[in-house]
Protein backbone atom coordinates (compact mmCIF):
# COMPACT_ATOMS: atom_id res chain seq x y z
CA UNK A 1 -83.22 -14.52 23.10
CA UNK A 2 -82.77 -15.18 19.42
CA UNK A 3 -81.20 -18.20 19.81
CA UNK A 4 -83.36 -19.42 22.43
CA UNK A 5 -85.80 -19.18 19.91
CA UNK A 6 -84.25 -21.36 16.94
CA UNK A 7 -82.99 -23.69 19.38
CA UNK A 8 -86.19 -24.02 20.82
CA UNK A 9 -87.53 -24.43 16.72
CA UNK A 10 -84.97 -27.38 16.32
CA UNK A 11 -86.25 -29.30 19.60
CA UNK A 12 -89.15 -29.38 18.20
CA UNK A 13 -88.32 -30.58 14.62
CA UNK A 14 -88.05 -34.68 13.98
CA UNK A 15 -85.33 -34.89 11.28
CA UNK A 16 -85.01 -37.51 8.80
CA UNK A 17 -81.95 -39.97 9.07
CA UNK A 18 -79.87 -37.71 7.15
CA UNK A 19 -80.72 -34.45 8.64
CA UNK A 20 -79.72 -35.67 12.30
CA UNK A 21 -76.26 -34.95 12.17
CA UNK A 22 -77.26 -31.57 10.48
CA UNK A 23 -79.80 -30.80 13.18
CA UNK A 24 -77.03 -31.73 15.85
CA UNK A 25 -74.44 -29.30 13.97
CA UNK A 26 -76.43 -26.11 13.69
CA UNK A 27 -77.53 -27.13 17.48
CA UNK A 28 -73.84 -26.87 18.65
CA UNK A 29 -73.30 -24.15 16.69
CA UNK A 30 -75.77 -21.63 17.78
CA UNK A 31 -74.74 -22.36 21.62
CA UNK A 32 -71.31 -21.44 20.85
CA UNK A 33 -72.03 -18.69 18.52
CA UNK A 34 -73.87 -15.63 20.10
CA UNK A 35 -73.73 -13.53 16.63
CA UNK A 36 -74.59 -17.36 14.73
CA UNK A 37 -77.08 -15.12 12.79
CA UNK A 38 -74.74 -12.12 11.47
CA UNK A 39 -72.80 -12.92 7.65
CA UNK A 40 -70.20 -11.36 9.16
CA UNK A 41 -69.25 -14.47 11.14
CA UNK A 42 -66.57 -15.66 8.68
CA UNK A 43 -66.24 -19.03 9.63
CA UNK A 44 -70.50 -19.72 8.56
CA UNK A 45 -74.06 -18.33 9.59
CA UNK A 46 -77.21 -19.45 10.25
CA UNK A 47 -79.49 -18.76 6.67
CA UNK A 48 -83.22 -19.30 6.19
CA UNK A 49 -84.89 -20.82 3.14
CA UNK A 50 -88.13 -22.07 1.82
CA UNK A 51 -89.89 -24.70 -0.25
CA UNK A 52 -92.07 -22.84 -1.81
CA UNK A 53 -95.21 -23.96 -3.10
CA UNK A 54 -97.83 -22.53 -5.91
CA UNK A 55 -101.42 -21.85 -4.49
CA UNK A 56 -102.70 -25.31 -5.42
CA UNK A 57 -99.61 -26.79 -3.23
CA UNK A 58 -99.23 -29.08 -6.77
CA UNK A 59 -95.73 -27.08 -7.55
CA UNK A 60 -92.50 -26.36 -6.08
CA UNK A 61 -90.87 -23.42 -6.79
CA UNK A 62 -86.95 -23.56 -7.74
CA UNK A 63 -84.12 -21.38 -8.80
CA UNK A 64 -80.99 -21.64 -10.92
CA UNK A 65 -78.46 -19.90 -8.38
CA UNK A 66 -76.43 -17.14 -10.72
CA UNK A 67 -72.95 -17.47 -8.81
CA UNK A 68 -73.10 -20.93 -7.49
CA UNK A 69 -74.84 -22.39 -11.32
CA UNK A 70 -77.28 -25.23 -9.77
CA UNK A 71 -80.68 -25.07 -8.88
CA UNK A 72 -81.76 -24.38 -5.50
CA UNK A 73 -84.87 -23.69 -3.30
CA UNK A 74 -85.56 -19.99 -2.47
CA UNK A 75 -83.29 -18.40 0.65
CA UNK A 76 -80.92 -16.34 1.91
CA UNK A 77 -78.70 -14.60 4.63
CA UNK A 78 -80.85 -13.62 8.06
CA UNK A 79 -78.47 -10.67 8.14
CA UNK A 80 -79.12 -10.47 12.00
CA UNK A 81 -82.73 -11.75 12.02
CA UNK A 82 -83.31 -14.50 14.14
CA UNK A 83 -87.06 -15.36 13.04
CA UNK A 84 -86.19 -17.91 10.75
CA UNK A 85 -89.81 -18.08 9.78
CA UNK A 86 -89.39 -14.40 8.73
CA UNK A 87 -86.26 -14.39 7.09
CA UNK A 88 -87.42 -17.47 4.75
CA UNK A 89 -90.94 -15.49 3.86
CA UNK A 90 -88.74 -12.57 2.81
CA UNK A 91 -86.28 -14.43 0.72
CA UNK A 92 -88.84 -16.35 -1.03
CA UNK A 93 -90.83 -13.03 -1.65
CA UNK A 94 -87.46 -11.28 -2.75
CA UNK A 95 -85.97 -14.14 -5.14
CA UNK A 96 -89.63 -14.88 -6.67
CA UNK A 97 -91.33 -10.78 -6.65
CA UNK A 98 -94.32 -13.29 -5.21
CA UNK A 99 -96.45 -11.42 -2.38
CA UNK A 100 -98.08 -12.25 0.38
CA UNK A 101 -96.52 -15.57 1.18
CA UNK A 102 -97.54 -17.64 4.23
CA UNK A 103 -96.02 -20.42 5.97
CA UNK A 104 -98.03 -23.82 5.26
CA UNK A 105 -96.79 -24.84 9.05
CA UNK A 106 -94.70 -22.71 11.50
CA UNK A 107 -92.12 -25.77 12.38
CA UNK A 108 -88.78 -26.83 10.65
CA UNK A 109 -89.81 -28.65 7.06
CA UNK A 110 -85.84 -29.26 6.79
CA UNK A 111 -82.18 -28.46 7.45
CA UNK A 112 -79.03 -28.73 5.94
CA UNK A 113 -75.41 -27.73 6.68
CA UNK A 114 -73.41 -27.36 3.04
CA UNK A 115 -69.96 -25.32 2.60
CA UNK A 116 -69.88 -22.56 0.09
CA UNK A 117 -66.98 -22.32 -2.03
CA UNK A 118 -64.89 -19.06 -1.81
CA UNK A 119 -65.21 -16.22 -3.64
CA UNK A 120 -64.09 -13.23 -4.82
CA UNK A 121 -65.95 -11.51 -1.53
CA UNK A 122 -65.59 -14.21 1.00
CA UNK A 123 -63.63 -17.35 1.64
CA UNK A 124 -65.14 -20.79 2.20
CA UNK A 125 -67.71 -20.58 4.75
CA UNK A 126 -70.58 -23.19 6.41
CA UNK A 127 -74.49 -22.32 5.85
CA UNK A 128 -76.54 -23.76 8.40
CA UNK A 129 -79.96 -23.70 6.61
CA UNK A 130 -83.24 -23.88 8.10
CA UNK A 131 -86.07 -24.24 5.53
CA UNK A 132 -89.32 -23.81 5.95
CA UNK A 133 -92.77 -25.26 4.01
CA UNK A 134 -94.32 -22.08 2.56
CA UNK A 135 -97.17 -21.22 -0.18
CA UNK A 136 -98.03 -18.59 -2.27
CA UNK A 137 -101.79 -18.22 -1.69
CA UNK A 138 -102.71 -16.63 -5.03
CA UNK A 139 -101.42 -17.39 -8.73
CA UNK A 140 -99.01 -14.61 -9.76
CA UNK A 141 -96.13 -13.82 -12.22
CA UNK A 142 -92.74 -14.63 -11.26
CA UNK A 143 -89.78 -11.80 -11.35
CA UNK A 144 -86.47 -13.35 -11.94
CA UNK A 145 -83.78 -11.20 -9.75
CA UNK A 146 -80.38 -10.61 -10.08
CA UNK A 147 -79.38 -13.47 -7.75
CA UNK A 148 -80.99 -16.33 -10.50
CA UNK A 149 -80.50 -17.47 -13.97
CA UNK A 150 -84.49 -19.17 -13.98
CA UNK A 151 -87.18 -19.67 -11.52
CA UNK A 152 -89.22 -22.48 -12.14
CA UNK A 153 -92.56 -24.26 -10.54
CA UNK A 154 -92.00 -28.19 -10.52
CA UNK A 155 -94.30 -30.95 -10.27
CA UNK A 156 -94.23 -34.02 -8.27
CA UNK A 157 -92.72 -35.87 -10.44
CA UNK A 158 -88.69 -36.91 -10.39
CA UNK A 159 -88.74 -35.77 -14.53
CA UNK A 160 -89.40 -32.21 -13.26
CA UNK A 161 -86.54 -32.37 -10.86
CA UNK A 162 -83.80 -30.18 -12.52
CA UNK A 163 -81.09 -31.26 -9.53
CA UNK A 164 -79.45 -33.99 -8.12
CA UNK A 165 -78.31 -31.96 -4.99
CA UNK A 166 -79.11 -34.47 -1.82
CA UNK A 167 -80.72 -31.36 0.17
CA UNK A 168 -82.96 -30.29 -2.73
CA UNK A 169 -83.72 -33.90 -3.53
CA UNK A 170 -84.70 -34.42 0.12
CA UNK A 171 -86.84 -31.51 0.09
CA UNK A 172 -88.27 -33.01 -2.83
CA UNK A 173 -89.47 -36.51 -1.64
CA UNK A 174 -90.71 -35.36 1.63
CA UNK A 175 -93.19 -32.93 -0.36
CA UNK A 176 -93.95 -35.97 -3.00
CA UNK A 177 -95.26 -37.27 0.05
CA UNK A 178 -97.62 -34.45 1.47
CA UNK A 179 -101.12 -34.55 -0.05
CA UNK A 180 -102.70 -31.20 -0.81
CA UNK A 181 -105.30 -32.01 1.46
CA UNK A 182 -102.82 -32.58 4.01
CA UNK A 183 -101.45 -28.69 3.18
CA UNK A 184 -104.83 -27.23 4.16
CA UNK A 185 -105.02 -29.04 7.15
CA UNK A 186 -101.28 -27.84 8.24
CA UNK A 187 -102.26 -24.36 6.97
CA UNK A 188 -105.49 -24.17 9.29
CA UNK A 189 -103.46 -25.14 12.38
């Protein structure tokens, strides 16, 4: 039934050139992996993540990953949750100590298959990311965790971008192209 559910999510969701064969990865690999949403799945899992945006939808929200040293959007491990939606609004809410977060729309924003390195606690190992487009409706202080070096709110403009990363890139440009009052239509639907 959890699957069903994600699989039904990425039907839905019209990728960008370069997230096709991304979308057609973390397809096949849900149908052939019933436990696609548990860590413990060695050889990768399905994670959730968000682009979160400030209450104005004018910033994006980033953070300088502690063990992996580049900037990322918000996320994490679904640790046997398969509401993406629900997994991304806790990550964000975890990695930022923002409240109350809501999702801007309740479809894919992006995805993104990437291999993380091995470690100490794990050995090389495939994320299959689903991110989400997500707002914090009120202004409030950010609370830096243990998994980040910095959080910071970006603007729309490539001088703010602290990354070259192609998924985080990505992410940015489609948002450069969202209006705000685009975001309060999508929020009202």
């Amino acid at each position: 039934m959890k699957r069903h559910k994600l699989l039904t999510l990425l039907e839905q969701f019209h990728p960008s050139d370069q997230e096709i064969p991304y979308k057609e990865q973390i397809i096949s690999f849900v149908k052939e992996n019933e436990n696609c949403f548990e860590r413990s799945l060695s050889i990768g899992h399905i994670t959730a993540s968000a682009w979160l945006l400030d209450h104005t939808g004018k910033r994006a929200l980033l953070m300088h990953h502690r063990k992996l040293d580049n900037w990322f959007q918000l996320g994490g491990h679904c640790d046997g949750d398969g509401d993406m939606l629900r997994v991304a609004i806790k990550e964000a809410e975890e990695e930022s100590g923002l409240e109350g977060i809501i999702a801007i729309d309740n479809g894919i924003f992006d995805v993104d298959v990437h291999q993380i390195p091995q470690n100490p606690r794990e050995e090389a190992h495939f994320h299959y990311d689903i991110r989400f487009l997500l707002q914090v409706p009120t202004e409030q202080d950010l609370v830096i965790n243990s998994e980040s070096k910095e959080l910071r709110w970006i603007n729309k403009t490539d001088k703010d971008l602290p990354t070259n990363s192609d998924s985080v890139v990505r992410m940015f440009y489609k948002w450069q192209k969202i209006f705000v009052s685009d975001l309060v239509a999508l929020s009202t639907k």
